[in-house]
PDB file of N, CA and C in Angstrom:
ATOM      1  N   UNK A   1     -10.496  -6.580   8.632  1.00  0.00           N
ATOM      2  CA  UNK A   1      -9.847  -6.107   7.427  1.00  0.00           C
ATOM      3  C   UNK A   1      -9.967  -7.149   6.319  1.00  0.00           C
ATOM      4  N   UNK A   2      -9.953  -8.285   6.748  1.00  0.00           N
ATOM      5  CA  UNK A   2      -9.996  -9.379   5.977  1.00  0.00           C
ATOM      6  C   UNK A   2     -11.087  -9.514   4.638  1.00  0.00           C
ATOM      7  N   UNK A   3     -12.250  -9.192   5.418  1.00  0.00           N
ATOM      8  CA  UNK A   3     -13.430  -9.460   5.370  1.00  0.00           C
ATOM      9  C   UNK A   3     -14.265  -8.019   3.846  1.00  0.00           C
ATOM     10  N   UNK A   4     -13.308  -6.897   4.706  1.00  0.00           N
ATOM     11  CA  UNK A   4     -13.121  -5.565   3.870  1.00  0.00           C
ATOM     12  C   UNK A   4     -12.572  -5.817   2.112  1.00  0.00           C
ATOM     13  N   UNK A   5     -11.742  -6.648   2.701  1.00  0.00           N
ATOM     14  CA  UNK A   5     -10.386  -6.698   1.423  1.00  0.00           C
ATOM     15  C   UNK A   5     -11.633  -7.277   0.237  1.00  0.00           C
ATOM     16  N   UNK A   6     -12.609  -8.836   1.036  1.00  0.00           N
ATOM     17  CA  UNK A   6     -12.805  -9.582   0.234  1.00  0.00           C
ATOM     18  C   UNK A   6     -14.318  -8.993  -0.387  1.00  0.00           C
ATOM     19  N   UNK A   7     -14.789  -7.982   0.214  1.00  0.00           N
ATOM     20  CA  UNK A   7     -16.024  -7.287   0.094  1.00  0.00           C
ATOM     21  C   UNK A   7     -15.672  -5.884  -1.187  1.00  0.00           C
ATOM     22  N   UNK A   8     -14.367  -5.332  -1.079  1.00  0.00           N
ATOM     23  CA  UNK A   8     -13.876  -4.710  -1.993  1.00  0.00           C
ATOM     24  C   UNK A   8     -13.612  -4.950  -3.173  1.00  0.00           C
ATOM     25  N   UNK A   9     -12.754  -6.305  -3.195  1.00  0.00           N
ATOM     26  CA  UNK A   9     -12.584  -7.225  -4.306  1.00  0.00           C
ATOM     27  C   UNK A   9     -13.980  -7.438  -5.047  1.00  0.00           C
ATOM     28  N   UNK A  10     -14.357  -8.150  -4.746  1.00  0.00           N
ATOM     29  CA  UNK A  10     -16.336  -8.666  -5.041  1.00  0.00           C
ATOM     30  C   UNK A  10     -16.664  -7.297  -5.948  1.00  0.00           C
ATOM     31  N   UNK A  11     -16.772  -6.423  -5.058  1.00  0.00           N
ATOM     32  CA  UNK A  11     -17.084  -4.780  -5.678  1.00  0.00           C
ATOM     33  C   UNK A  11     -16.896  -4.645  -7.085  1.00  0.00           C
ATOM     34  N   UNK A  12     -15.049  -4.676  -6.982  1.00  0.00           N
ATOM     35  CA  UNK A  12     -14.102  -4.381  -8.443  1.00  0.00           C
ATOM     36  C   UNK A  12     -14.823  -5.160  -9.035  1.00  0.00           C
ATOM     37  N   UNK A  13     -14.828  -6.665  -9.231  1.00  0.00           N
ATOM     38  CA  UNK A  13     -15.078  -7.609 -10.259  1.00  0.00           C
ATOM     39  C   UNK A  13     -16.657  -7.238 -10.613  1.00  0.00           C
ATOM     40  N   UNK A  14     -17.358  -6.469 -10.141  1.00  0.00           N
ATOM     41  CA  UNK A  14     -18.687  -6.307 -10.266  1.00  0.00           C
ATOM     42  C   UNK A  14     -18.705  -5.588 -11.551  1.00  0.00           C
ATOM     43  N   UNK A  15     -18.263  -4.799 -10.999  1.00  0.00           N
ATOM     44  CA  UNK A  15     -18.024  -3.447 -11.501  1.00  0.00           C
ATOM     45  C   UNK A  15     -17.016  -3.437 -13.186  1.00  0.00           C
ATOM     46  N   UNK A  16     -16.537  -3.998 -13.026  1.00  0.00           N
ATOM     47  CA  UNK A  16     -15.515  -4.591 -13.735  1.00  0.00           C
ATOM     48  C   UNK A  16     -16.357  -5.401 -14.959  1.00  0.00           C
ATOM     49  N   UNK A  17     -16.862  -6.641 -14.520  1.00  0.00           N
ATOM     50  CA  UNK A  17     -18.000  -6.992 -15.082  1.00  0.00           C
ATOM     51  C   UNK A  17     -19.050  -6.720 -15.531  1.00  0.00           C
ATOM     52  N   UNK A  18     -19.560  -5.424 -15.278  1.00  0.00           N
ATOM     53  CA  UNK A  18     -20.771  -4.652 -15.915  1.00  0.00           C
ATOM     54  C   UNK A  18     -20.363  -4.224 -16.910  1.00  0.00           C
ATOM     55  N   UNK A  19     -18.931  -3.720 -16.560  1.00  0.00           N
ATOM     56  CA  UNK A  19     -18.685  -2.477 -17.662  1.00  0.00           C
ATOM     57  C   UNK A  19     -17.939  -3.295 -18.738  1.00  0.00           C
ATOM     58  N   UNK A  20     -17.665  -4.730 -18.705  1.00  0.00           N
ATOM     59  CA  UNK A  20     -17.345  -5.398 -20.105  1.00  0.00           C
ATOM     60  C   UNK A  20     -18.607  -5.531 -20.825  1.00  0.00           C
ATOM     61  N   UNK A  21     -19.637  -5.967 -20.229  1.00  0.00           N
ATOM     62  CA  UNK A  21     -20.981  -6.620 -20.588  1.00  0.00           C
ATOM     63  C   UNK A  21     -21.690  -5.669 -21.333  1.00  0.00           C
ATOM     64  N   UNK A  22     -21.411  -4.087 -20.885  1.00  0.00           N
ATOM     65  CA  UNK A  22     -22.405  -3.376 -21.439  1.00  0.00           C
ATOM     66  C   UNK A  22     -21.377  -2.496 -22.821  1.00  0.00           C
ATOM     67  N   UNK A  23     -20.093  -3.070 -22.721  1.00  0.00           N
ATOM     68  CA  UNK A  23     -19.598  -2.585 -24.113  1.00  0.00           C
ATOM     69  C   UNK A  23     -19.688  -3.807 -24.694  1.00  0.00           C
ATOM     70  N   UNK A  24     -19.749  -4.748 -24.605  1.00  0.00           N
ATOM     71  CA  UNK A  24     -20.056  -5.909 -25.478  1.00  0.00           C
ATOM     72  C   UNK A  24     -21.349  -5.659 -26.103  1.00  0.00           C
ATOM     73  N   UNK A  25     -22.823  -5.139 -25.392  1.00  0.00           N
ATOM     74  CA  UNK A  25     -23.877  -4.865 -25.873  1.00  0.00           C
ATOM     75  C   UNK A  25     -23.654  -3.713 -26.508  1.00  0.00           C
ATOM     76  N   UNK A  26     -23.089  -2.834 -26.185  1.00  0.00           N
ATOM     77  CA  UNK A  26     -23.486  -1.800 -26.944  1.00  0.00           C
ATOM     78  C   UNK A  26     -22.167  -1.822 -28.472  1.00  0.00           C
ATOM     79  N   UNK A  27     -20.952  -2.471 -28.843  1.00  0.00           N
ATOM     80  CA  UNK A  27     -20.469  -3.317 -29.919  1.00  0.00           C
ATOM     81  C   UNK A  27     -21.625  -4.246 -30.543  1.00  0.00           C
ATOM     82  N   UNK A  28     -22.185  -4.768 -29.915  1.00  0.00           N
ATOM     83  CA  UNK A  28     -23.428  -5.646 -30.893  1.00  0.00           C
ATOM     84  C   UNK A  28     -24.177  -5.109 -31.780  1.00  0.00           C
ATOM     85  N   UNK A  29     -24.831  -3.710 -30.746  1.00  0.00           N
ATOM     86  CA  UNK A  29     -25.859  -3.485 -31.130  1.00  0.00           C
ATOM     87  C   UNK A  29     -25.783  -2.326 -32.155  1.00  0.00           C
ATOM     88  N   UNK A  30     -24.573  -1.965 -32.594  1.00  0.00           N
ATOM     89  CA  UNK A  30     -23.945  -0.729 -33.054  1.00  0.00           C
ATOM     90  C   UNK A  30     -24.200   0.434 -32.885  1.00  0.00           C
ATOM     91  N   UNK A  31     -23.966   1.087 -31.666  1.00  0.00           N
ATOM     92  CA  UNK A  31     -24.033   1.978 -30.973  1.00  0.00           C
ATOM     93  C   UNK A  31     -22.492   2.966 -31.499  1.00  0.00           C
ATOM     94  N   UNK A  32     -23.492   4.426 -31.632  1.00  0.00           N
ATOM     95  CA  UNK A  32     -22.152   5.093 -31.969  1.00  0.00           C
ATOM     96  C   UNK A  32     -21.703   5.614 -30.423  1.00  0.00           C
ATOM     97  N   UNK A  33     -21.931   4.749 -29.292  1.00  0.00           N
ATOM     98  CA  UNK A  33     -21.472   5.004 -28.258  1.00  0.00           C
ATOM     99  C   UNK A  33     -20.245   3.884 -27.649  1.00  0.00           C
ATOM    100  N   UNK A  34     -20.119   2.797 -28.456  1.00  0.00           N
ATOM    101  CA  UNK A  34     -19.023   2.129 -27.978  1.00  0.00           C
ATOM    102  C   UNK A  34     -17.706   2.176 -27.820  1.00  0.00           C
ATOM    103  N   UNK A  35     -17.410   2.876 -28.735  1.00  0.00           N
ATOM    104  CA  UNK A  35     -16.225   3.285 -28.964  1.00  0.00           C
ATOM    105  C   UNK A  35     -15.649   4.060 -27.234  1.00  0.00           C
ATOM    106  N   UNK A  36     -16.606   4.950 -27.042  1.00  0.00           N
ATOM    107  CA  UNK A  36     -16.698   5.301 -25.891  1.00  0.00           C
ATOM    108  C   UNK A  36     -17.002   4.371 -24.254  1.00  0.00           C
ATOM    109  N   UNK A  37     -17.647   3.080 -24.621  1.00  0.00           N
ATOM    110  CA  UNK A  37     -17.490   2.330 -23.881  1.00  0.00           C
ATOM    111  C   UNK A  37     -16.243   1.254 -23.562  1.00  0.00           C
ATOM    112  N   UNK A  38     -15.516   0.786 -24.638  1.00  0.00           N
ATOM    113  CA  UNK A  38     -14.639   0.419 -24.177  1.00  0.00           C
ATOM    114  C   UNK A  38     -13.457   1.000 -23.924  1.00  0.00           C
ATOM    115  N   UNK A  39     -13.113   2.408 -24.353  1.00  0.00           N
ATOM    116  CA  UNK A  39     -12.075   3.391 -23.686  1.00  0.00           C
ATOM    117  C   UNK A  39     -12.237   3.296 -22.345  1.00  0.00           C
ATOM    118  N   UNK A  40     -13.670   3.606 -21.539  1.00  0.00           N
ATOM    119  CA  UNK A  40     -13.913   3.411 -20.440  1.00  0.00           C
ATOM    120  C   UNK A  40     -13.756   1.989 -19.560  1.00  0.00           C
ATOM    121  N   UNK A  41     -13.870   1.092 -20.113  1.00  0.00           N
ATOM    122  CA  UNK A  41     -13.744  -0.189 -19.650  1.00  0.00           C
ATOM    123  C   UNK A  41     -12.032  -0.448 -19.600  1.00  0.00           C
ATOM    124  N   UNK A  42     -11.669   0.348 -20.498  1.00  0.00           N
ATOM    125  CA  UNK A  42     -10.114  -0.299 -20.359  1.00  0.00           C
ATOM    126  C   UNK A  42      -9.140   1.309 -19.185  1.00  0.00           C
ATOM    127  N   UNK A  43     -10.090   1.630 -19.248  1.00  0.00           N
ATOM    128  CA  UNK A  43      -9.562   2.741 -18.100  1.00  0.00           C
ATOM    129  C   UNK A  43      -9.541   2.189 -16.415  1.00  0.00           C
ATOM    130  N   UNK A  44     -10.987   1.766 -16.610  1.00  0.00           N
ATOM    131  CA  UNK A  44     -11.396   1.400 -15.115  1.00  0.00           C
ATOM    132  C   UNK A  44     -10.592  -0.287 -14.890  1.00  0.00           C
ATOM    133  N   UNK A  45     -10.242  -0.909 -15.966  1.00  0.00           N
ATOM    134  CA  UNK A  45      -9.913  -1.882 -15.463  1.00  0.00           C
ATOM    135  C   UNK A  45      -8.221  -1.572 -14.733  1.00  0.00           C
ATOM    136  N   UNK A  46      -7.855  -0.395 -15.023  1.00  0.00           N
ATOM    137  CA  UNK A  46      -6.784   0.143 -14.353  1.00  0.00           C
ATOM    138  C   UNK A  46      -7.036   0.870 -13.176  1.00  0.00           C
ATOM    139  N   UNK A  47      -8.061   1.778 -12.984  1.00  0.00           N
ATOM    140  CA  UNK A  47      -8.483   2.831 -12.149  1.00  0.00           C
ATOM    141  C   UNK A  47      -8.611   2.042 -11.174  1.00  0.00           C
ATOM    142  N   UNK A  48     -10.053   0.805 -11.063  1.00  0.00           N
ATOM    143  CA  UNK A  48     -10.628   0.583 -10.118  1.00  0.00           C
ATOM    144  C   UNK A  48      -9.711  -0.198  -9.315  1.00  0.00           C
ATOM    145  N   UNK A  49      -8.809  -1.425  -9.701  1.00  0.00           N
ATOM    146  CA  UNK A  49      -8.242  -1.798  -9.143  1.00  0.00           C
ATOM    147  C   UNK A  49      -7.073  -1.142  -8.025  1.00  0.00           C
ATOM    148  N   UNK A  50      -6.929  -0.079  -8.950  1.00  0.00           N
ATOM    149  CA  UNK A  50      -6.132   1.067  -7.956  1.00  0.00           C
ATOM    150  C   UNK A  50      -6.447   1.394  -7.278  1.00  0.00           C
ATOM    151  N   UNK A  51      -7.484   2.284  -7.169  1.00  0.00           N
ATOM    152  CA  UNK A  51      -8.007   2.892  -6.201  1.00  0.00           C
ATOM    153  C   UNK A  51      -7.985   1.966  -4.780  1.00  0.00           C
ATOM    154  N   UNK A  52      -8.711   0.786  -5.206  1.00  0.00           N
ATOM    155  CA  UNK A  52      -8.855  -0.407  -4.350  1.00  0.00           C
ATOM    156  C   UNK A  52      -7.596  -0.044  -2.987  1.00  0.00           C
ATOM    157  N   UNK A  53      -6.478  -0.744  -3.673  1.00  0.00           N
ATOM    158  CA  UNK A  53      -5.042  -0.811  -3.429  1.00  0.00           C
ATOM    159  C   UNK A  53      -5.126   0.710  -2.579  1.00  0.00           C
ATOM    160  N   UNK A  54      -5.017   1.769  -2.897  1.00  0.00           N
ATOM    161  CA  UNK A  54      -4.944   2.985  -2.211  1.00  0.00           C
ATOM    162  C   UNK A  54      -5.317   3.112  -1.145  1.00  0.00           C
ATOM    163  N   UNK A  55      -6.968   2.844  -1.249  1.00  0.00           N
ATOM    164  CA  UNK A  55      -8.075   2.464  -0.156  1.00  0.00           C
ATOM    165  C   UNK A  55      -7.119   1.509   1.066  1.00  0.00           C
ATOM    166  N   UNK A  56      -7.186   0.251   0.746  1.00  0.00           N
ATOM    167  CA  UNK A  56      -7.063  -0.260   1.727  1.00  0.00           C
ATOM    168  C   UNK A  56      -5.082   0.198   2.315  1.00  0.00           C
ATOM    169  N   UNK A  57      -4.199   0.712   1.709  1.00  0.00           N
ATOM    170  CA  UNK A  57      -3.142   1.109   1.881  1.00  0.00           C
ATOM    171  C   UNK A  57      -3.166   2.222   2.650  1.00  0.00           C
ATOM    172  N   UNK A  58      -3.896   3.640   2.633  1.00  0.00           N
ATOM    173  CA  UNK A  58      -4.493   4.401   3.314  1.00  0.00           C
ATOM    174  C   UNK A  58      -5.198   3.872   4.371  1.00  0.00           C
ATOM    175  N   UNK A  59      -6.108   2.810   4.636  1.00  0.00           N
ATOM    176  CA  UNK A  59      -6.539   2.240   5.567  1.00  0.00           C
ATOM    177  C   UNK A  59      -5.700   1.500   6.641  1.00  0.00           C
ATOM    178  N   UNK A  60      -4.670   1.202   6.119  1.00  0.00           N
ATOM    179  CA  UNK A  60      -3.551   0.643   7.419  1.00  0.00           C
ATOM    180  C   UNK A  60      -2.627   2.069   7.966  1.00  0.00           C
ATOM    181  N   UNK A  61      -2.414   2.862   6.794  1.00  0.00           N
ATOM    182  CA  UNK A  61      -1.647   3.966   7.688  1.00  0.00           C
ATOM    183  C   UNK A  61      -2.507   4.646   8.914  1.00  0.00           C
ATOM    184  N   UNK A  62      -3.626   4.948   8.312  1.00  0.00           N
ATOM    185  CA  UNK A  62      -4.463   5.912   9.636  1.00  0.00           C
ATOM    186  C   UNK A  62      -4.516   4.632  10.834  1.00  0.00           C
ATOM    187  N   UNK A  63      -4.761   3.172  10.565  1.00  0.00           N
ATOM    188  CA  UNK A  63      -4.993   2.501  11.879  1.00  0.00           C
ATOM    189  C   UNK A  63      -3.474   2.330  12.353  1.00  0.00           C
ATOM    190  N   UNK A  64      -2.605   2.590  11.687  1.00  0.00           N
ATOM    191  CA  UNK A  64      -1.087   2.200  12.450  1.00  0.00           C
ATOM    192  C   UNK A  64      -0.552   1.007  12.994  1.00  0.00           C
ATOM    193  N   UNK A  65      -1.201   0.158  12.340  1.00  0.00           N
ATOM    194  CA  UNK A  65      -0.654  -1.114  12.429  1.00  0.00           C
ATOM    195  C   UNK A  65      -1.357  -2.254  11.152  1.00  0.00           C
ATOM    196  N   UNK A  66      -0.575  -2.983  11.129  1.00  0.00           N
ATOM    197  CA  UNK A  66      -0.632  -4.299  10.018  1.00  0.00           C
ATOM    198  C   UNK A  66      -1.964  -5.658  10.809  1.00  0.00           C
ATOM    199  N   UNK A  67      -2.125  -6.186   9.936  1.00  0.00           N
ATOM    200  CA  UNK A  67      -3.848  -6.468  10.394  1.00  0.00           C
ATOM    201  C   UNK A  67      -2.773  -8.288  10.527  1.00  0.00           C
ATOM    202  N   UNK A  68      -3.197  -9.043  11.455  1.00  0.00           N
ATOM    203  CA  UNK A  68      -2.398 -10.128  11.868  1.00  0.00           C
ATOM    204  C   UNK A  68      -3.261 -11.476  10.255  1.00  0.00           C
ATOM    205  N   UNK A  69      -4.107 -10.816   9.671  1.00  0.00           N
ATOM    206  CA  UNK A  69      -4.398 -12.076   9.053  1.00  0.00           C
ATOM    207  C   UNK A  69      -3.848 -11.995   7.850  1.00  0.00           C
ATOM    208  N   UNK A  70      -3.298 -10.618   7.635  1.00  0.00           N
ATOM    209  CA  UNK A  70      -2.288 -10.562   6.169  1.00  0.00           C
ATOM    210  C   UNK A  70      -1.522 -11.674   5.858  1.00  0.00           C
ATOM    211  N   UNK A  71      -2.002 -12.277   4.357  1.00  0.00           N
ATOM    212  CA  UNK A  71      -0.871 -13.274   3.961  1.00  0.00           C
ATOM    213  C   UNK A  71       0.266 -12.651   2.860  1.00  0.00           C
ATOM    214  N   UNK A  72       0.922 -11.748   3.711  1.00  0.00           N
ATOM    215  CA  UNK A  72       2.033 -10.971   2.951  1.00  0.00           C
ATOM    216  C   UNK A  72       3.517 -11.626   2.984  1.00  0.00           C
ATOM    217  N   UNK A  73       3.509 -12.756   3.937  1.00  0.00           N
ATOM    218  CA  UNK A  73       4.730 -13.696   4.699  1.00  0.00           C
ATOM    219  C   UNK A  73       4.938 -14.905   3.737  1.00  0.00           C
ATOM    220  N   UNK A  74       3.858 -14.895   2.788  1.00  0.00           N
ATOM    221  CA  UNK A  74       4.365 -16.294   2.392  1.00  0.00           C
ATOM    222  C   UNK A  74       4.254 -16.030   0.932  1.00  0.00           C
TER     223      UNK A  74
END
């Protein structure tokens, strides 16, 4: 699970990171499409992280138990 969490994470920030980069280019380059890109960028920087959270929250209910390397204790 550990390993999941940190492979998911990686994902978001990818993802996350494209989609600043390519409204930054397309703000440069004056695109009458940006406007539309950063609505989207400021969506997903809410969405994706969620989903995330869901994912792996849904992923402990179906296995029915708490994964022993959780640092939720401290």
């Amino acid at each position: 699970m550990k390993n999941m969490k940190r492979i998911l994470a990686m994902a978001g920030v990818i993802i996350l990171a494209g989609m600043y980069a390519l409204t930054l280019i397309f703000a440069l380059s004056d695109s009458p499409d940006a406007q539309r890109w950063l609505f989207a960028s400021l969506g997903a920087t809410v969405v994706i992280p969620t989903l995330i959270y869901i994912y792996i929250w849904i992923y402990r209910l179906l296995n029915g138990r708490r994964d022993k390397d959780d640092d939720t204790s401290s």
